[in-house]
PDB file of N, CA and C in Angstrom:
ATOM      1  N   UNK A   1       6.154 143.354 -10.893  1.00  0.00           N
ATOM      2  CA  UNK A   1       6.237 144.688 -10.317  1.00  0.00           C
ATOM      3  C   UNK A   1       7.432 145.400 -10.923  1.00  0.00           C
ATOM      4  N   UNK A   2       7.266 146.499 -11.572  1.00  0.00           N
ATOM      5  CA  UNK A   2       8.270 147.491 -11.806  1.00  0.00           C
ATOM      6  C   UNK A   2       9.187 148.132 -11.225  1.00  0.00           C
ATOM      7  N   UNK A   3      10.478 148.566 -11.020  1.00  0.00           N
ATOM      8  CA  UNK A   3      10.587 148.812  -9.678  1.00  0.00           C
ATOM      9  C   UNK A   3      11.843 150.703 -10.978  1.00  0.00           C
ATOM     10  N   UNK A   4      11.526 151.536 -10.907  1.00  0.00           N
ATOM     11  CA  UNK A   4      11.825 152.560 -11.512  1.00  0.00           C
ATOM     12  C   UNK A   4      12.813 153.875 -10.714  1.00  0.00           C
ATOM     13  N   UNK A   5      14.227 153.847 -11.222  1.00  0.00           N
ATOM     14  CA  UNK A   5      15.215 154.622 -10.297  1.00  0.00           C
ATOM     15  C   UNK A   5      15.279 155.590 -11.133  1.00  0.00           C
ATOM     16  N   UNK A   6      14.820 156.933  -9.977  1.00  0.00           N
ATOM     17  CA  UNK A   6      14.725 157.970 -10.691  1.00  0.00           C
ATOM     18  C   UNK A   6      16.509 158.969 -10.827  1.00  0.00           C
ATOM     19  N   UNK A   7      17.278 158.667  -9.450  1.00  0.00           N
ATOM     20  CA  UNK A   7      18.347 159.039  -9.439  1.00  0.00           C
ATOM     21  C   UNK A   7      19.395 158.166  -9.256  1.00  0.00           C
ATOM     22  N   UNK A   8      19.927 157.688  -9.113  1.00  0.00           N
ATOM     23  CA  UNK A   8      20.941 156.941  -8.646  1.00  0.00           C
ATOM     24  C   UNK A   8      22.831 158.177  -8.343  1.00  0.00           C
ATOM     25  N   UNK A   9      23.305 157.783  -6.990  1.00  0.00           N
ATOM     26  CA  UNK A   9      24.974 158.276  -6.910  1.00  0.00           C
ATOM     27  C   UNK A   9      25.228 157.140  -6.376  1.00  0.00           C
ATOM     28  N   UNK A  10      27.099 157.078  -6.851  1.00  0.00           N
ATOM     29  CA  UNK A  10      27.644 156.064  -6.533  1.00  0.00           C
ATOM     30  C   UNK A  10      29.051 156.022  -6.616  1.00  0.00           C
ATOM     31  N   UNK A  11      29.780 156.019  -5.482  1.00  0.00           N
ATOM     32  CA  UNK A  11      31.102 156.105  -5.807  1.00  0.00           C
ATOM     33  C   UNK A  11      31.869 155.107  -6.400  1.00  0.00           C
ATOM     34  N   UNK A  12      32.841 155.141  -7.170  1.00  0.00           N
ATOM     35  CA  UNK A  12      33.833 154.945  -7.748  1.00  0.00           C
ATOM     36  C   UNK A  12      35.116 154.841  -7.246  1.00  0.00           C
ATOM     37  N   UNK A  13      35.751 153.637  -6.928  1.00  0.00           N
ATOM     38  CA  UNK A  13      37.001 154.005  -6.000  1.00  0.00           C
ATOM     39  C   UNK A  13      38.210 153.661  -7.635  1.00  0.00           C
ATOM     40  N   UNK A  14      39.254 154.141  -7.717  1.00  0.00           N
ATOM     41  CA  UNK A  14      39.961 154.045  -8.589  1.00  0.00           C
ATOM     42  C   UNK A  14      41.193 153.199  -7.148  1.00  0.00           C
ATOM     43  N   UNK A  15      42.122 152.140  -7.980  1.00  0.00           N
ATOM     44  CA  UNK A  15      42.874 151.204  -7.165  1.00  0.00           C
ATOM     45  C   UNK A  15      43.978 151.191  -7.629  1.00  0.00           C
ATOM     46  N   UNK A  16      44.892 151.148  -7.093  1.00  0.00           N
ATOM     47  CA  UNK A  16      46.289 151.125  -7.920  1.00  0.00           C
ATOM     48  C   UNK A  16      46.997 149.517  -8.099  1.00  0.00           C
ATOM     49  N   UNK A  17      47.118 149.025  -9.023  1.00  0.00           N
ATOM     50  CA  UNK A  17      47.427 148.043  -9.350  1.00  0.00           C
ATOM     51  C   UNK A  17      48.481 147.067  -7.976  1.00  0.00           C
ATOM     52  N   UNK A  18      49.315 147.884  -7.782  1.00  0.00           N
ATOM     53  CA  UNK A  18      50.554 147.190  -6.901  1.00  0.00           C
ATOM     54  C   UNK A  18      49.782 147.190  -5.531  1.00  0.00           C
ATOM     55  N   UNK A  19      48.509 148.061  -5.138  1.00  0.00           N
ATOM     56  CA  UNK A  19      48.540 147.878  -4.139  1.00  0.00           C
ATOM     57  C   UNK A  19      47.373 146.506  -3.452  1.00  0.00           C
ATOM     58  N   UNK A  20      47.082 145.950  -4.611  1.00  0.00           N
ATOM     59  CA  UNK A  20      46.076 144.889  -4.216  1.00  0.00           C
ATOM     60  C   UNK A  20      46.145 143.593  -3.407  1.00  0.00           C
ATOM     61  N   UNK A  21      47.680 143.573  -3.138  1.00  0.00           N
ATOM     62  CA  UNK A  21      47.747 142.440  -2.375  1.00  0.00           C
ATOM     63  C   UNK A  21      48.429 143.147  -1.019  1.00  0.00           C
ATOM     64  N   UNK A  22      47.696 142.264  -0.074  1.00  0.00           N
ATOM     65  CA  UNK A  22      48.574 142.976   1.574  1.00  0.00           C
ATOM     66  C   UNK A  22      49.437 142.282   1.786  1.00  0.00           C
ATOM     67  N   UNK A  23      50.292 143.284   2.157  1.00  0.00           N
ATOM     68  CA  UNK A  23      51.912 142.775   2.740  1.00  0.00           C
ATOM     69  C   UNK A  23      51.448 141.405   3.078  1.00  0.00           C
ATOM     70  N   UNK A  24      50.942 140.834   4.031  1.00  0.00           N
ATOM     71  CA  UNK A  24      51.047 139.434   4.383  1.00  0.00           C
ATOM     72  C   UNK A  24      50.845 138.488   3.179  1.00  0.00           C
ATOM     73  N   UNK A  25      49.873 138.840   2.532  1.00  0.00           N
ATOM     74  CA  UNK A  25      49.690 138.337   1.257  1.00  0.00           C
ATOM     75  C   UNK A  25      51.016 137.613   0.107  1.00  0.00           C
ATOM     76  N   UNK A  26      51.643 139.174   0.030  1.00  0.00           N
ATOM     77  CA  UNK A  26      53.106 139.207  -0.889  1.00  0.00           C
ATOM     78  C   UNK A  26      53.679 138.288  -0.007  1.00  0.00           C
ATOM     79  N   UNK A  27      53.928 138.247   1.097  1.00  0.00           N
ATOM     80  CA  UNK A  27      54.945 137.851   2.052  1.00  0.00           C
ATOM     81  C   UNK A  27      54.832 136.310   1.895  1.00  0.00           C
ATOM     82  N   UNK A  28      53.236 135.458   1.997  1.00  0.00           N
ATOM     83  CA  UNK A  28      53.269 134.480   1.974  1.00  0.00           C
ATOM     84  C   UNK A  28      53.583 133.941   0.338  1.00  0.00           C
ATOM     85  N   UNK A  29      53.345 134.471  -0.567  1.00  0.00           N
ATOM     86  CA  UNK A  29      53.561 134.389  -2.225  1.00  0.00           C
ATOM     87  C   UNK A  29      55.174 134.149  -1.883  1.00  0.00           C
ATOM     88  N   UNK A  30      56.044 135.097  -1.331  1.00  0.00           N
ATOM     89  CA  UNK A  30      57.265 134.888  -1.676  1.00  0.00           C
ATOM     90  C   UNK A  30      57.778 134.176  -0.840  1.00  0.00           C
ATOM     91  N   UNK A  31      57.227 133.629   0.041  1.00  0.00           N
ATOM     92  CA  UNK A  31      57.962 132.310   1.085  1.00  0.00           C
ATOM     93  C   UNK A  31      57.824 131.180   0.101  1.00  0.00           C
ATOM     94  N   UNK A  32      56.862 130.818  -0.504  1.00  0.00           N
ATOM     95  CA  UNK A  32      56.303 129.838  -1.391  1.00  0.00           C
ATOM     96  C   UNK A  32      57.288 129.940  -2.725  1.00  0.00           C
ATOM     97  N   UNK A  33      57.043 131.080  -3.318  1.00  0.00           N
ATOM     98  CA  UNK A  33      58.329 131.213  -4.364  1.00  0.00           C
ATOM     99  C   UNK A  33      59.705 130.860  -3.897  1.00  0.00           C
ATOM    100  N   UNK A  34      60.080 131.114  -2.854  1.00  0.00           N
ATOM    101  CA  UNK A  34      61.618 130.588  -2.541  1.00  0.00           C
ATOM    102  C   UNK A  34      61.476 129.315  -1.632  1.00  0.00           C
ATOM    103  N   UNK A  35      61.137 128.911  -1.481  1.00  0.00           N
ATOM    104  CA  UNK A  35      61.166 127.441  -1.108  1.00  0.00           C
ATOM    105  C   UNK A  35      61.340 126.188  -2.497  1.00  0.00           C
ATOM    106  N   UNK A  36      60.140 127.286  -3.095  1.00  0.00           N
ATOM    107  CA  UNK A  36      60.139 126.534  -4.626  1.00  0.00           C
ATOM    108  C   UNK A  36      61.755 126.697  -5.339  1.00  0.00           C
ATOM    109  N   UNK A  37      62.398 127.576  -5.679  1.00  0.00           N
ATOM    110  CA  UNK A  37      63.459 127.726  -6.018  1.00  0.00           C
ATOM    111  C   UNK A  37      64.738 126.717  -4.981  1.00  0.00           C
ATOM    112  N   UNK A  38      64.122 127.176  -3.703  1.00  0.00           N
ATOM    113  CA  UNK A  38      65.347 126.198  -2.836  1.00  0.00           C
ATOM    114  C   UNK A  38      65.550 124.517  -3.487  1.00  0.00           C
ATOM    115  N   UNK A  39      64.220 124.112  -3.449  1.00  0.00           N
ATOM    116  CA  UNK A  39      64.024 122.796  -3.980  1.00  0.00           C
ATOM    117  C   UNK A  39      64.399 122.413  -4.988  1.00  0.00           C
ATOM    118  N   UNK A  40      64.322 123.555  -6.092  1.00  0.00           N
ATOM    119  CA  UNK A  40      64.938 122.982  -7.344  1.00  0.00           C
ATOM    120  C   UNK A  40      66.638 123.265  -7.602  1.00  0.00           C
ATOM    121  N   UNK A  41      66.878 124.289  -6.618  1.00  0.00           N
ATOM    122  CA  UNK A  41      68.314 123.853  -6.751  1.00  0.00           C
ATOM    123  C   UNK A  41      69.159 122.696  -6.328  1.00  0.00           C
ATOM    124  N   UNK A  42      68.472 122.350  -4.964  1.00  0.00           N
ATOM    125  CA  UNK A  42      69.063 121.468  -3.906  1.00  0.00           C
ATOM    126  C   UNK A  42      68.354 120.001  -5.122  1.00  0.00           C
ATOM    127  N   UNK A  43      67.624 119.506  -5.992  1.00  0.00           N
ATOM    128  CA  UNK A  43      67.542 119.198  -7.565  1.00  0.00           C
ATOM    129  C   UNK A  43      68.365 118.476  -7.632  1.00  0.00           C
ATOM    130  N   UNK A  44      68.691 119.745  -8.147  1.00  0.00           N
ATOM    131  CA  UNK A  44      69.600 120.196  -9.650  1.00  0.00           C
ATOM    132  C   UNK A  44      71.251 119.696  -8.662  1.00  0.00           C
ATOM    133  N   UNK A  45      71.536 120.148  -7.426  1.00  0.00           N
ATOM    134  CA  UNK A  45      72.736 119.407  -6.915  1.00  0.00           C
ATOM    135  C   UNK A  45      72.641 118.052  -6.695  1.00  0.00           C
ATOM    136  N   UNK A  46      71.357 117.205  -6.450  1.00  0.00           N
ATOM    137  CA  UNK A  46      71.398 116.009  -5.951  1.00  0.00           C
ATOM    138  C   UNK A  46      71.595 115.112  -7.852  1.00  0.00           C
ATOM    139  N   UNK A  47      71.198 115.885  -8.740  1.00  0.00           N
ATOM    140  CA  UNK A  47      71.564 114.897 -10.452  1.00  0.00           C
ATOM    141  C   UNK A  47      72.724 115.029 -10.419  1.00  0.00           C
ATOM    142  N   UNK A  48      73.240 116.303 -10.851  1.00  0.00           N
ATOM    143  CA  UNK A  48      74.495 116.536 -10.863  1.00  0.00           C
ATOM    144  C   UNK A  48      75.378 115.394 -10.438  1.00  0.00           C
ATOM    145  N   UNK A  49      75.215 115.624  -8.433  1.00  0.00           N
ATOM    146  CA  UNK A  49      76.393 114.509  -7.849  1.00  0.00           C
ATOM    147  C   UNK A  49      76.071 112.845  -8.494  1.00  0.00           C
ATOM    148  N   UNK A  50      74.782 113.044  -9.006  1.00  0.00           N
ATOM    149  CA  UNK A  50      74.390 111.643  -9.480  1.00  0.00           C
ATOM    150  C   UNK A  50      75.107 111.153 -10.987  1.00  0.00           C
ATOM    151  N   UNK A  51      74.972 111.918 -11.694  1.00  0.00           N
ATOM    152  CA  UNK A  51      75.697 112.611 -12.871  1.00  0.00           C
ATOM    153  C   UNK A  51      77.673 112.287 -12.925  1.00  0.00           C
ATOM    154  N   UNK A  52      77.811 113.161 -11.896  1.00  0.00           N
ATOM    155  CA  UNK A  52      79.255 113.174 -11.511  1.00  0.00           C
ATOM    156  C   UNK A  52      80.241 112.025 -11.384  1.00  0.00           C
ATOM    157  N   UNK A  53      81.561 111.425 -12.644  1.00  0.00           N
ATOM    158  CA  UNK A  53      82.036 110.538 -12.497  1.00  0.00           C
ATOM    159  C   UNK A  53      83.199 110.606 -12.317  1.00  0.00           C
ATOM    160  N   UNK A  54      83.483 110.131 -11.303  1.00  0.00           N
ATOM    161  CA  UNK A  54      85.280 110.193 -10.357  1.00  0.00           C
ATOM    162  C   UNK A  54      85.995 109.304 -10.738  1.00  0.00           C
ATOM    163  N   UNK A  55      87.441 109.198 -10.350  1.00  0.00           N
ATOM    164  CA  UNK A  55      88.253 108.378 -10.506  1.00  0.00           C
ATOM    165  C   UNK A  55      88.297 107.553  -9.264  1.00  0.00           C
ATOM    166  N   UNK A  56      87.280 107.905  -8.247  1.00  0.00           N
ATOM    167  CA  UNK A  56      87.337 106.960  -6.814  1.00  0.00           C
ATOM    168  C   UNK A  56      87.612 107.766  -5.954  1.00  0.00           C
ATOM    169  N   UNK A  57      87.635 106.944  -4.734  1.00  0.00           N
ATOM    170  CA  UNK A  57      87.548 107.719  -3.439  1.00  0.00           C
ATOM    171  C   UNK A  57      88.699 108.302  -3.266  1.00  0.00           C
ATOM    172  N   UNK A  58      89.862 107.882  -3.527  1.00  0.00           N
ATOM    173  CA  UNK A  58      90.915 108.491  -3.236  1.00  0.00           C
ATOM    174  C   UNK A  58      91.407 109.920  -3.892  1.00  0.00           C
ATOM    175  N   UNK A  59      90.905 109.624  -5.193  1.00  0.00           N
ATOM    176  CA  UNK A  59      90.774 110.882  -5.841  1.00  0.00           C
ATOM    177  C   UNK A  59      89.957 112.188  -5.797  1.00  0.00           C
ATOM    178  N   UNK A  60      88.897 111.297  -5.016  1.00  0.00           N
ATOM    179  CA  UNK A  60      88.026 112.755  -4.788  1.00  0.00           C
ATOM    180  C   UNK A  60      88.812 113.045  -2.880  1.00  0.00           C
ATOM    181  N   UNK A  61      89.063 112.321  -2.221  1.00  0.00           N
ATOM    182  CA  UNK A  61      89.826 112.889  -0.950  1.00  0.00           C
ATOM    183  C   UNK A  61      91.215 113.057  -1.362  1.00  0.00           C
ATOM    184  N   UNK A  62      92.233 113.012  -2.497  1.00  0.00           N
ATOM    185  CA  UNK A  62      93.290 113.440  -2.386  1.00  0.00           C
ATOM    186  C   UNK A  62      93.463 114.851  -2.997  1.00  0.00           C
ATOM    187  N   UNK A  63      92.657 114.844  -4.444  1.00  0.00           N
ATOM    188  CA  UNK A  63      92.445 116.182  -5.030  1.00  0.00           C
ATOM    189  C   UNK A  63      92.949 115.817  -5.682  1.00  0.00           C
ATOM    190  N   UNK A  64      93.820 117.163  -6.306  1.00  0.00           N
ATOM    191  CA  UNK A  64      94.394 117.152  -7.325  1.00  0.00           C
ATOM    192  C   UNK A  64      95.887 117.509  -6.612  1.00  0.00           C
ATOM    193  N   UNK A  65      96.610 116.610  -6.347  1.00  0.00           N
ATOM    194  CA  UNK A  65      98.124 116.625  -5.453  1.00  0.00           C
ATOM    195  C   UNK A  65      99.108 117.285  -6.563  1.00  0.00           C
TER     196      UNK A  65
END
């Protein structure tokens, strides 16, 4: 069966790029992004102190007298 459109209308919505995600959306993206960052700093401090070579306990509780 043929099926033949003699007219067709149809709107067109034009979208603006920034606005495609809803606030809750962004909101949950950037909880996720900074957690991710928290983690890799709190990392990056746990090699470090691993990393880190003292002269001993006394030296790291006396300082630098």
């Amino acid at each position: 069966m043929d099926v033949q459109i003699e007219d067709l209308i149809s709107t067109v919505r034009s979208v603006d790029s920034d606005s495609l995600l809803a606030p809750q959306t962004m909101k949950k993206i950037l909880e996720a992004v900074m957690q991710a960052v928290e983690e890799r700093e709190e990392h990056r401090d746990r090699v470090r102190a691993e990393q880190h070579v003292s002269g001993g306990v006394s030296e790291e509780l006396l300082g630098d007298r």
